[in-house]
C-alpha atoms as a PDB file:
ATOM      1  CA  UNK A   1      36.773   0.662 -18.547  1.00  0.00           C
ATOM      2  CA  UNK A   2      37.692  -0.416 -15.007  1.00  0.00           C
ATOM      3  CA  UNK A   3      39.379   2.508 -12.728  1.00  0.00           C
ATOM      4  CA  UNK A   4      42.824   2.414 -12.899  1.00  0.00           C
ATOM      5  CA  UNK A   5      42.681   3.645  -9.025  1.00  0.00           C
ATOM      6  CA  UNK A   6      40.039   0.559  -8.220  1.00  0.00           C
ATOM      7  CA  UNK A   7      40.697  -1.654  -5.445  1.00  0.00           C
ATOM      8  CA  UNK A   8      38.672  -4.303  -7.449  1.00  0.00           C
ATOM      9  CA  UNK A   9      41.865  -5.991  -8.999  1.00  0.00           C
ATOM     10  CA  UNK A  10      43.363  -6.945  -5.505  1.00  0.00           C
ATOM     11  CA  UNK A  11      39.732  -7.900  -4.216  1.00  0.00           C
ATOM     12  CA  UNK A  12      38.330  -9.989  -7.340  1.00  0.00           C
ATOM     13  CA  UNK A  13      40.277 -12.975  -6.247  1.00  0.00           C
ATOM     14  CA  UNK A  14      39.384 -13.035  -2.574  1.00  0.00           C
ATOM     15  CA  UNK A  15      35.357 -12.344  -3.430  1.00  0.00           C
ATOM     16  CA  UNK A  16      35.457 -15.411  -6.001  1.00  0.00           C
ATOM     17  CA  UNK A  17      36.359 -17.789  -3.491  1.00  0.00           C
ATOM     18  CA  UNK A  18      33.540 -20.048  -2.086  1.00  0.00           C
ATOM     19  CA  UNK A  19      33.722 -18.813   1.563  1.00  0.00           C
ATOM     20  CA  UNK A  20      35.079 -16.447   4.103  1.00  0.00           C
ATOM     21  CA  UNK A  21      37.838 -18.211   6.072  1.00  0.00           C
ATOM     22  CA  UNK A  22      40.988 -16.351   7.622  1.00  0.00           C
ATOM     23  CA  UNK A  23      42.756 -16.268   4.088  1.00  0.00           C
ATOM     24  CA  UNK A  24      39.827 -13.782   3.224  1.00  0.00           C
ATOM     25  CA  UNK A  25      40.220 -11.558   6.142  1.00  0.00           C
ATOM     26  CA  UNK A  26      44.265 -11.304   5.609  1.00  0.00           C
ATOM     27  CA  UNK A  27      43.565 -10.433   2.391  1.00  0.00           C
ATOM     28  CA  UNK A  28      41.170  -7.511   2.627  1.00  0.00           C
ATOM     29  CA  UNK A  29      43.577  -6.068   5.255  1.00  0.00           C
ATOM     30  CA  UNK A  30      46.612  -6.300   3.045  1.00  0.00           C
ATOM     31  CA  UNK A  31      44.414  -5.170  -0.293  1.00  0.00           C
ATOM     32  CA  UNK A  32      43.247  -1.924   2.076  1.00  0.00           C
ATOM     33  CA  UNK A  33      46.506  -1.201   3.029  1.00  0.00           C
ATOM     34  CA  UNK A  34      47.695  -1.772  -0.118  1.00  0.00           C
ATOM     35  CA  UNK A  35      45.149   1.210  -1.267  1.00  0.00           C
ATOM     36  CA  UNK A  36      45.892   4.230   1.338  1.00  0.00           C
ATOM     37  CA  UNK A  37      43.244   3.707   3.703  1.00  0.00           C
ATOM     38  CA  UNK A  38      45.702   3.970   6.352  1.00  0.00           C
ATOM     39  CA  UNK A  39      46.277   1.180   9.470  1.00  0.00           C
ATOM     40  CA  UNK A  40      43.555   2.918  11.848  1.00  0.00           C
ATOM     41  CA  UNK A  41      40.607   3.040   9.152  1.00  0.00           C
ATOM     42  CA  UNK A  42      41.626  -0.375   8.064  1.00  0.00           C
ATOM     43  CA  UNK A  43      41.161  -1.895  11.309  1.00  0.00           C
ATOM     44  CA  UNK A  44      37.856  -0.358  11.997  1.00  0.00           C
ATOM     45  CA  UNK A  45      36.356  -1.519   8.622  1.00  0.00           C
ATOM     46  CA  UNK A  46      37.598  -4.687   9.119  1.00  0.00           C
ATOM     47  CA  UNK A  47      36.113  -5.250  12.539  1.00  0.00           C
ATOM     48  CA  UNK A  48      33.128  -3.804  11.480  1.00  0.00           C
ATOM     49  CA  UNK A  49      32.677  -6.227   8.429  1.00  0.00           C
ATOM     50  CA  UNK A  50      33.694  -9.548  10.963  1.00  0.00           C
ATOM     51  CA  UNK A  51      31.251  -8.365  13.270  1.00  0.00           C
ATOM     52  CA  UNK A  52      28.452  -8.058  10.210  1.00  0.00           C
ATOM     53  CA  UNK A  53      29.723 -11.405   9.076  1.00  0.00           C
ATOM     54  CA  UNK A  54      28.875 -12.971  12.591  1.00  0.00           C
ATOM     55  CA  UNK A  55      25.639 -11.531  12.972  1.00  0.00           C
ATOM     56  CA  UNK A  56      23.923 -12.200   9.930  1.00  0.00           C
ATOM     57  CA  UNK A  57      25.654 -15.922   9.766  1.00  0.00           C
ATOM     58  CA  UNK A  58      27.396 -15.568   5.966  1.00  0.00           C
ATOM     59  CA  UNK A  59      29.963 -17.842   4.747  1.00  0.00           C
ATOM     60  CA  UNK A  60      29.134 -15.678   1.297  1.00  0.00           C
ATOM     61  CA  UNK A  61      32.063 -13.508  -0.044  1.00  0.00           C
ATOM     62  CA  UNK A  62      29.497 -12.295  -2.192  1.00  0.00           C
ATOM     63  CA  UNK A  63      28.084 -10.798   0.984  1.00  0.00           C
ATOM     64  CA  UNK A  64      31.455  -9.833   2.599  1.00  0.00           C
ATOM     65  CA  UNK A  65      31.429  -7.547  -0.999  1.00  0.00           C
ATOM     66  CA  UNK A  66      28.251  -5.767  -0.629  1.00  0.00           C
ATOM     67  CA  UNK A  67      28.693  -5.365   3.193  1.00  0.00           C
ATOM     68  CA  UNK A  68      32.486  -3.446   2.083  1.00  0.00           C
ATOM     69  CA  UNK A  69      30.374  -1.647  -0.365  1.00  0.00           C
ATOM     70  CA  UNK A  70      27.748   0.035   2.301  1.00  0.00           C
ATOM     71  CA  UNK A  71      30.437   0.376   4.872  1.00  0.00           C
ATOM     72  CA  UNK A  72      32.333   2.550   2.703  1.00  0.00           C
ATOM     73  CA  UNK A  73      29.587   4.317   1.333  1.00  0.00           C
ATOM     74  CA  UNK A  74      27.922   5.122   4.738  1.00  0.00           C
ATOM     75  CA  UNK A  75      31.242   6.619   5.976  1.00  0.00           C
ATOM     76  CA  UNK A  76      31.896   8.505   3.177  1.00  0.00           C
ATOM     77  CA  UNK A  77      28.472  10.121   3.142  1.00  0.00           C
ATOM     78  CA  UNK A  78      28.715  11.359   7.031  1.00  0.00           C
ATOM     79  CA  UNK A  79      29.851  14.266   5.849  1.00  0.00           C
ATOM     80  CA  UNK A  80      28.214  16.680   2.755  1.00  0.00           C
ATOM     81  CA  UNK A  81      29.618  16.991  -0.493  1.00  0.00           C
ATOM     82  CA  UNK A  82      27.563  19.197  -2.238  1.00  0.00           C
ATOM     83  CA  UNK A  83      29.167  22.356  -2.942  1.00  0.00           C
ATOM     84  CA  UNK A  84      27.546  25.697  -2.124  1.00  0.00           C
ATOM     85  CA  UNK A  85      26.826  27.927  -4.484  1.00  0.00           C
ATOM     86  CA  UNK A  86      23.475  29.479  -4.219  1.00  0.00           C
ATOM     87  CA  UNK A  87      24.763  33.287  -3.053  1.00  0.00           C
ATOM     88  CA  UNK A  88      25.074  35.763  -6.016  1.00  0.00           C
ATOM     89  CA  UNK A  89      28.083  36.081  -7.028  1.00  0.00           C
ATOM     90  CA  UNK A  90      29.354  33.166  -5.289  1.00  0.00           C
ATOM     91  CA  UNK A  91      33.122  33.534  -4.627  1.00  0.00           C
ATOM     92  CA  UNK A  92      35.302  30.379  -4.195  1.00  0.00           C
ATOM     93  CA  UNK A  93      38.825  31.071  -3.130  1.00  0.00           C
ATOM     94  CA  UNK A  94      41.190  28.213  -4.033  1.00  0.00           C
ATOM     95  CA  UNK A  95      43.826  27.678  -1.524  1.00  0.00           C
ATOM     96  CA  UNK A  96      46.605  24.420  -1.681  1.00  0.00           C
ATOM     97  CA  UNK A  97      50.674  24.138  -1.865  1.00  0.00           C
ATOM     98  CA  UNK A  98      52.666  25.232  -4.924  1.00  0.00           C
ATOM     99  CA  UNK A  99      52.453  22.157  -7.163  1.00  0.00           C
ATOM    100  CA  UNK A 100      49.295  20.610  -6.217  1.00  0.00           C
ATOM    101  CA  UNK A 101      47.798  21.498  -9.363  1.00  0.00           C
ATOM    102  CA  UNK A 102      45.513  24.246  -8.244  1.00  0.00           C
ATOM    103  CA  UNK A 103      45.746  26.551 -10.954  1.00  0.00           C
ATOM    104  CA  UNK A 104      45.032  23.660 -13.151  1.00  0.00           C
ATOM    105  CA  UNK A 105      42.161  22.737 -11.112  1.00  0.00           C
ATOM    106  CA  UNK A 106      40.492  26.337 -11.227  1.00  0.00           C
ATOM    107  CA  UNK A 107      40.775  25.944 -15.405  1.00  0.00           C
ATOM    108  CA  UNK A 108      38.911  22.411 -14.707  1.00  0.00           C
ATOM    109  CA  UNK A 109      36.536  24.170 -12.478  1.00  0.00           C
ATOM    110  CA  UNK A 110      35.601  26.963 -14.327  1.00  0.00           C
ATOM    111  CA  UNK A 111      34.652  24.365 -17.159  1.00  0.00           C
ATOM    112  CA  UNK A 112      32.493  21.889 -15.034  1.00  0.00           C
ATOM    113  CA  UNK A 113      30.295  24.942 -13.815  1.00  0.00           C
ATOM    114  CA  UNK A 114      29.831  26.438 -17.457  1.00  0.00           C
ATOM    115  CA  UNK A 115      28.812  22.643 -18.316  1.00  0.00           C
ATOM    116  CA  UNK A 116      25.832  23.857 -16.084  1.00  0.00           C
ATOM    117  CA  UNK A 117      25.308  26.936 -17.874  1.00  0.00           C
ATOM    118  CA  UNK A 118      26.899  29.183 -15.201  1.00  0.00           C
ATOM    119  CA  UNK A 119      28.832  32.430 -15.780  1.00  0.00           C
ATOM    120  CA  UNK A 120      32.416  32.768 -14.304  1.00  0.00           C
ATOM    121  CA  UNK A 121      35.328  35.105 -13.725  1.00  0.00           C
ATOM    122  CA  UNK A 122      38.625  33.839 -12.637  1.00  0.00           C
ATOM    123  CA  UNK A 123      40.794  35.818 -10.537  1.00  0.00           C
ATOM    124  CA  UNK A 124      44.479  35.557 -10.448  1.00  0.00           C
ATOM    125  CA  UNK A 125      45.465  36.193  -6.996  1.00  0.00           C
ATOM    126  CA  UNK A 126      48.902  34.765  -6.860  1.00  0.00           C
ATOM    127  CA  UNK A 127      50.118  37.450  -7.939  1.00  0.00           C
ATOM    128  CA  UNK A 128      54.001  36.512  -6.982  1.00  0.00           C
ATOM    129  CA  UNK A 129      53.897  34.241  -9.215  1.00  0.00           C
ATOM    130  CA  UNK A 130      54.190  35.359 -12.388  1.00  0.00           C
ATOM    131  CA  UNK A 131      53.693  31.374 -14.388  1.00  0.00           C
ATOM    132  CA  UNK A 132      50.548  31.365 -12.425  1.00  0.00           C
ATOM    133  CA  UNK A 133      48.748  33.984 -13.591  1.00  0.00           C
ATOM    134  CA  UNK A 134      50.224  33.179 -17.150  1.00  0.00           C
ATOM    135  CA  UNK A 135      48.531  29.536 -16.612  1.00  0.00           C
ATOM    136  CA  UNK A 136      45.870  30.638 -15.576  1.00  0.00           C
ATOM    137  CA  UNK A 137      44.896  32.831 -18.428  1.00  0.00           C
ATOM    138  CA  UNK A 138      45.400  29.665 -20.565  1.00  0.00           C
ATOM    139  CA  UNK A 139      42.941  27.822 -18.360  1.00  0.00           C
ATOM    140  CA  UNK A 140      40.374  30.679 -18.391  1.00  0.00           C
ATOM    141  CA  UNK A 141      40.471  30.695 -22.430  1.00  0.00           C
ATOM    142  CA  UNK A 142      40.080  26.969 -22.766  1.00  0.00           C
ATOM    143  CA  UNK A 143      37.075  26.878 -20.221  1.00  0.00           C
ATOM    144  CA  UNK A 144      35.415  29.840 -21.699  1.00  0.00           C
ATOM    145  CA  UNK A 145      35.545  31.748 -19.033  1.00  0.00           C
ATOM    146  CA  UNK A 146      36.788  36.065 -17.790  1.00  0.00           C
ATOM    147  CA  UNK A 147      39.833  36.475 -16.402  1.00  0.00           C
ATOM    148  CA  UNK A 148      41.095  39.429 -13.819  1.00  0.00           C
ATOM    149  CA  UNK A 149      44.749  39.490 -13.873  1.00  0.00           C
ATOM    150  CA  UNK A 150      47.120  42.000 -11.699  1.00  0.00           C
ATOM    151  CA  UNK A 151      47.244  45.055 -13.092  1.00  0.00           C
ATOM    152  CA  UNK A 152      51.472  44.819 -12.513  1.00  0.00           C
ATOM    153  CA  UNK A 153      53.267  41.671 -11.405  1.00  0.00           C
ATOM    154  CA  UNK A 154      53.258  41.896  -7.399  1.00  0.00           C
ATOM    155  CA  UNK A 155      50.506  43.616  -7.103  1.00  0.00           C
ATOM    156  CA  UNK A 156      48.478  43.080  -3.919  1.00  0.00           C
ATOM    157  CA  UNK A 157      46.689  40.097  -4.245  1.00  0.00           C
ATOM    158  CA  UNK A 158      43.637  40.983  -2.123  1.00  0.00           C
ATOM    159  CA  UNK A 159      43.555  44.229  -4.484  1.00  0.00           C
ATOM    160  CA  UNK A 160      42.919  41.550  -7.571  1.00  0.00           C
ATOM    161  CA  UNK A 161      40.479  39.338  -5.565  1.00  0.00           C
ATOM    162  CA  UNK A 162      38.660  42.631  -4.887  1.00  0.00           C
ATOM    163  CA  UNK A 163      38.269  43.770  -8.730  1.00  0.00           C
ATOM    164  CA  UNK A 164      37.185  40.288  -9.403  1.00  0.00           C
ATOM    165  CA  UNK A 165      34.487  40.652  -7.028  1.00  0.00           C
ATOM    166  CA  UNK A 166      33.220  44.110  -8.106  1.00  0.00           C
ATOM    167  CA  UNK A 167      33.475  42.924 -12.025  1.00  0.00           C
ATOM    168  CA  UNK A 168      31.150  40.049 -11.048  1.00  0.00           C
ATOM    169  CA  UNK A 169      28.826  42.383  -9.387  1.00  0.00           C
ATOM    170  CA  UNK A 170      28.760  44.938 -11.732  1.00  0.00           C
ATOM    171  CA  UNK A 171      27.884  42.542 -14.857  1.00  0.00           C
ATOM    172  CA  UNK A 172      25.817  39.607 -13.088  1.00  0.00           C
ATOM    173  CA  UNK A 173      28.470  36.891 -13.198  1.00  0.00           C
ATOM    174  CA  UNK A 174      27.051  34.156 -11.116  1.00  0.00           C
ATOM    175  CA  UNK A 175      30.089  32.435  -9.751  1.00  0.00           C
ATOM    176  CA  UNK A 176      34.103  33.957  -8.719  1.00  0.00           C
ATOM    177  CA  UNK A 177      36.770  31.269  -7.935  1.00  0.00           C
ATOM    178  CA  UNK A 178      39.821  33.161  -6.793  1.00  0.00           C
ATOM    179  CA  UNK A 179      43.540  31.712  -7.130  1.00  0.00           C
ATOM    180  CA  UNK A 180      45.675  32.267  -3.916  1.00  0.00           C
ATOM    181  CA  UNK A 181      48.950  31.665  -3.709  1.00  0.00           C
ATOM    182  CA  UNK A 182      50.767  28.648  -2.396  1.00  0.00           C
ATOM    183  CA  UNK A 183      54.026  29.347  -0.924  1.00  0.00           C
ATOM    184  CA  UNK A 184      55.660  32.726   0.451  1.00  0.00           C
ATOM    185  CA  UNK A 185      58.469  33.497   2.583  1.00  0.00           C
ATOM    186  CA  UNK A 186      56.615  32.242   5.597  1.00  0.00           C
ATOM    187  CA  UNK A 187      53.474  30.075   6.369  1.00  0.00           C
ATOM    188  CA  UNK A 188      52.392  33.050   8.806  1.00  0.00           C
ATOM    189  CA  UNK A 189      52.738  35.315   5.871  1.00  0.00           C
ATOM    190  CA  UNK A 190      50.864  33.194   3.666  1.00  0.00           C
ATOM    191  CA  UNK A 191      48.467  32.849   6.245  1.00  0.00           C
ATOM    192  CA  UNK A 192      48.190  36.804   6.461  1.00  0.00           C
ATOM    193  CA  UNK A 193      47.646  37.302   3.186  1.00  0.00           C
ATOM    194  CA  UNK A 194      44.696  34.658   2.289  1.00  0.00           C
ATOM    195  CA  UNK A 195      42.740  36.539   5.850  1.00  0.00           C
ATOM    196  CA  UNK A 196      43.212  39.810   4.211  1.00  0.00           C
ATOM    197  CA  UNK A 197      42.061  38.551   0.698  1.00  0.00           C
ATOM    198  CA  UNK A 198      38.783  37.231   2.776  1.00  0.00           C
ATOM    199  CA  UNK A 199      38.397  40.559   4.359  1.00  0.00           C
ATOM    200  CA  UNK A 200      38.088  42.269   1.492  1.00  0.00           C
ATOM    201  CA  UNK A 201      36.110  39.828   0.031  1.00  0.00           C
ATOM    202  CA  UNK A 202      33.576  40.070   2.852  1.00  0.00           C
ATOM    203  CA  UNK A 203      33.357  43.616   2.880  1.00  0.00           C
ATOM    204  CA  UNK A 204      31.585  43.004  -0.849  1.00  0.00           C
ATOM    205  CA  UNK A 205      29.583  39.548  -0.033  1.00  0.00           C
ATOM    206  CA  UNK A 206      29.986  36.547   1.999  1.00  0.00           C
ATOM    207  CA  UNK A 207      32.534  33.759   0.599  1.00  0.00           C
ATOM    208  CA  UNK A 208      31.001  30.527  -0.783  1.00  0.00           C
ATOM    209  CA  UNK A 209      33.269  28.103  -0.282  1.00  0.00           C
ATOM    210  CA  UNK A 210      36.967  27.960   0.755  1.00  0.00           C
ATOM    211  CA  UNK A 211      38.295  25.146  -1.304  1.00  0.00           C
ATOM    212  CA  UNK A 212      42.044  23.173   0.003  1.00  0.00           C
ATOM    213  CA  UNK A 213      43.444  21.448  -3.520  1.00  0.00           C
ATOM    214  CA  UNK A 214      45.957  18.006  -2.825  1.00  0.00           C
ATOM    215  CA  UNK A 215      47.397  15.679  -4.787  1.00  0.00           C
ATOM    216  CA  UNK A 216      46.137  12.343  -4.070  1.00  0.00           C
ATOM    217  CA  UNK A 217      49.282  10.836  -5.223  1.00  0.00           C
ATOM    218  CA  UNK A 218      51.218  12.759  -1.976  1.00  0.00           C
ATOM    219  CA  UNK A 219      49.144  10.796   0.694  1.00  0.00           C
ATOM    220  CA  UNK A 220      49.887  11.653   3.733  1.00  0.00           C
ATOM    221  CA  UNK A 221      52.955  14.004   3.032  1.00  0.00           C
ATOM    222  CA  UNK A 222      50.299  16.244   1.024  1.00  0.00           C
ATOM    223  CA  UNK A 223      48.503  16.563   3.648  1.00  0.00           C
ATOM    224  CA  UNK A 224      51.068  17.246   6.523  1.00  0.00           C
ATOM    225  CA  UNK A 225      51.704  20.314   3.935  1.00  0.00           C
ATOM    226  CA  UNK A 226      48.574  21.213   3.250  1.00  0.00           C
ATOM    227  CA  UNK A 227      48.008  21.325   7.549  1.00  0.00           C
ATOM    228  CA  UNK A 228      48.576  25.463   8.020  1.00  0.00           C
ATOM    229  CA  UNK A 229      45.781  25.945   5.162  1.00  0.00           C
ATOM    230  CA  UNK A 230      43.194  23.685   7.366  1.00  0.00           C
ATOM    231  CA  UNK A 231      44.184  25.281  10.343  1.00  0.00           C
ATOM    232  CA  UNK A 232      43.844  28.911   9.064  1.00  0.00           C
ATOM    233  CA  UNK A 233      42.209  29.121   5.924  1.00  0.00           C
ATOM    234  CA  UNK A 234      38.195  28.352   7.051  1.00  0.00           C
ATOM    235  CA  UNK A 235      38.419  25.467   4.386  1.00  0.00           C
ATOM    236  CA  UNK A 236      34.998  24.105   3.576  1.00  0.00           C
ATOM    237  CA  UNK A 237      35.933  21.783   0.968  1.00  0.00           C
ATOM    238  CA  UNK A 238      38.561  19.163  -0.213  1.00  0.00           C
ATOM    239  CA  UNK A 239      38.897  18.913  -4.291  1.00  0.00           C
ATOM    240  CA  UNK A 240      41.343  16.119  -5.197  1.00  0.00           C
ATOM    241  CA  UNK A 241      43.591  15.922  -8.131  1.00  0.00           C
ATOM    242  CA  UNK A 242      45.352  13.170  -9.719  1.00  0.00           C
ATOM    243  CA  UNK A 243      43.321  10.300  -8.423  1.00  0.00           C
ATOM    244  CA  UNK A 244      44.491   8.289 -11.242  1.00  0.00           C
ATOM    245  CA  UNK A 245      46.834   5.402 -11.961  1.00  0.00           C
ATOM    246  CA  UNK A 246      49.329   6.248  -9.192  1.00  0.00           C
ATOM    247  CA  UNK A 247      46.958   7.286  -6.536  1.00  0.00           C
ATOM    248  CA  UNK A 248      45.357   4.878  -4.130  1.00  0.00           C
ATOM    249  CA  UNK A 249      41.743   5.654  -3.635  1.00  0.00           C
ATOM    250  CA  UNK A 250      41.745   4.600  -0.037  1.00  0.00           C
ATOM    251  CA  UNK A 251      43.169   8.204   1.099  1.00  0.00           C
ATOM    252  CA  UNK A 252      39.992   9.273  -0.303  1.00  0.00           C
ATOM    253  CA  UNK A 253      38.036   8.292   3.028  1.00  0.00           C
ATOM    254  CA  UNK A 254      41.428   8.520   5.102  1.00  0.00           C
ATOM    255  CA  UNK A 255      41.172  11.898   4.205  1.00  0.00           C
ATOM    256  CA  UNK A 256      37.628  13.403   4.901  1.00  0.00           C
ATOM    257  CA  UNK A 257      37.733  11.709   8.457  1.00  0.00           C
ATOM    258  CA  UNK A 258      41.316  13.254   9.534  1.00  0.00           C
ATOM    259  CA  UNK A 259      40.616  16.527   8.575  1.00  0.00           C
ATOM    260  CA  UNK A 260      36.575  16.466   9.011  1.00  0.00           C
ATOM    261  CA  UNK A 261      35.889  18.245   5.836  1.00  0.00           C
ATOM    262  CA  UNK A 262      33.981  16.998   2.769  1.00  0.00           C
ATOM    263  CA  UNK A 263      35.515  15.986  -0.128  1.00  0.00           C
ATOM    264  CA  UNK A 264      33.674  18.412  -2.842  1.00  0.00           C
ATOM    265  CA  UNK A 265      35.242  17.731  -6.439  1.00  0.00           C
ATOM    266  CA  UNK A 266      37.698  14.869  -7.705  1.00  0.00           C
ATOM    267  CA  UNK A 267      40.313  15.063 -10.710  1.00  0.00           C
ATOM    268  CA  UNK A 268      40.602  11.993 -12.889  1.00  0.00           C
ATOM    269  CA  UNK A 269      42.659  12.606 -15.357  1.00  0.00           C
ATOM    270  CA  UNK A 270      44.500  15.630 -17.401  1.00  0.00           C
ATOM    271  CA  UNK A 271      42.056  16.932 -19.584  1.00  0.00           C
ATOM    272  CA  UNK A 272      39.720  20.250 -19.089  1.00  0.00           C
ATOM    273  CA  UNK A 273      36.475  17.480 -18.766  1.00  0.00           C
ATOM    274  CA  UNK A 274      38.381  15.098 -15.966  1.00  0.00           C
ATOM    275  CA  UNK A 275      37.188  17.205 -12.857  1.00  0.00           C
ATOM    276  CA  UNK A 276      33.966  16.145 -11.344  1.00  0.00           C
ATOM    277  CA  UNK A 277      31.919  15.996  -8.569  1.00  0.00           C
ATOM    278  CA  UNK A 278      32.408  14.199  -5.486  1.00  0.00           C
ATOM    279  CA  UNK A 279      29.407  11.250  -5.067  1.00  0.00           C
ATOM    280  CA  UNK A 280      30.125   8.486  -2.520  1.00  0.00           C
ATOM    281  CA  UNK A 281      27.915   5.787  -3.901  1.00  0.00           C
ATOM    282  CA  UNK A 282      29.909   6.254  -7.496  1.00  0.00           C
ATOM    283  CA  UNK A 283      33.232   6.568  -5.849  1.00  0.00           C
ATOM    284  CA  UNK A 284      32.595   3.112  -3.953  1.00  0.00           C
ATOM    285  CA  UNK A 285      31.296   1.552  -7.003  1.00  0.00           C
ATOM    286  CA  UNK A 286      34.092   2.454  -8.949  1.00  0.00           C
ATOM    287  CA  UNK A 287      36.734   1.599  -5.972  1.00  0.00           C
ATOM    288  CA  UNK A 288      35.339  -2.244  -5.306  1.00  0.00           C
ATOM    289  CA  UNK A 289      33.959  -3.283  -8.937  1.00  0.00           C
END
């Protein structure tokens, strides 16, 4: 089945035409619009493509197609997507705005690494929330996964990401993703509280990955909101969720060259199975047809 999120609908007309004229480029610049990739990235693929066009002497949109294809790819793949997870226990703290789906995405998480035979615990950090850690016990017991929850609702978060830690230690789990929370009083104080959670983490090992969750389907506005986390947080990793019907896949490479950070794990879909890796060369394929 084609992606939903494909750009391959608004491109199939203009790449079964018989040559590239000035209709064609119009068209590719309204169809990557059209798909998130922002006026700035748009304008550089764009050139890039007319210049490719002149020097190899194509009138082929068949060409123009596989020339879009690499050009994406190569950008996507300047930066490394491979998420690192060697260290024993690994911890991943999750970090992302309230509503983002991030608790959702830890469930999802938890489920793709025991697809790979790894052990996990689960740590629920937002502890001022008391939904979250409710969720996230659901989450845990789909994926198949342990669970730490606060002991009593408010308790200190970084005292929960600690016992997590030391339970993974103690009985050989392999990897720790810890939830954080997503809104307080004050984006200082939220701030303050994910350094002190990595404090305490480092005092037991060194932290994995720090991984920022948005919703694809926010654009831009997600990631205005999500700007204190990149700032603050050490993030290592994008994971994006809901890149489905509604989202437009260009913010996908608008993205990873704002921010500078690689683009680690993608959510299709609603199920426990739709969270997977992040590979350019599929993504592309997918995205053009």
């Amino acid at each position: 089945m084609a992606n939903p999120w494909s750009l391959s609908g608004a491109l199939r007309g203009m790449f079964g035409r018989k040559t590239i004229d000035d209709t064609t480029w119009d068209d590719l610049e309204t169809a990557l619009i059209g798909a998130d990739f922002g006026p700035d990235v748009t304008e550089q693929i764009t050139d890039d493509l007319r210049e490719k066009v002149q020097r190899y002497n194509t009138t082929d949109p068949a060409d123009l197609k596989r020339m879009l294809r690499e050009t994406l790819e190569e950008r996507l793949s300047k930066l490394d997507s491979t998420l690192k997870l060697s260290n024993r226990p690994a911890v991943v703290l999750v970090v992302g705005v309230n509503g983002v789906g991030k608790t959702t995405t830890i469930g999802k998480f938890a489920k793709f690494l025991r697809n790979f035979d790894r052990s996990v615990v689960v740590g629920a950090a937002d502890t001022f929330r008391a939904a979250a850690v409710e969720q996230l016990g659901t989450w845990a017991e789909r994926a198949g996964v342990q669970i730490v929850k606060p002991q009593q609702q408010g308790q200190d978060p970084a005292s929960v990401a600690f016992q997590t830690v030391e339970k993974a230690m103690r009985e050989g789990i392999e990897i720790v993703i810890i939830d954080t929370a997503g809104r307080l009083q004050t984006k200082a104080g939220l701030m303050d509280e994910l350094g002190k959670i990595k404090r305490v983490v480092e005092k037991q090992t060194e932290i994995a990955e720090v991984l920022l969750v948005l919703d694809a389907t926010t654009g831009q506005n997600g990631l205005a909101q999500a700007q204190a986390f990149i700032e603050h947080a050490g993030v290592t990793g994008l994971v994006l969720t809901k890149l489905d019907g509604s989202a437009r896949g260009g913010f996908v490479l608008a993205v990873q060259e704002q921010t500078g950070i690689p683009i680690k794990l993608v959510g299709q879909g609603e199920r426990i199975g739709d969270l997977t890796g992040f590979t350019p060369h599929v993504f592309v394929q997918n995205l053009i047809g």
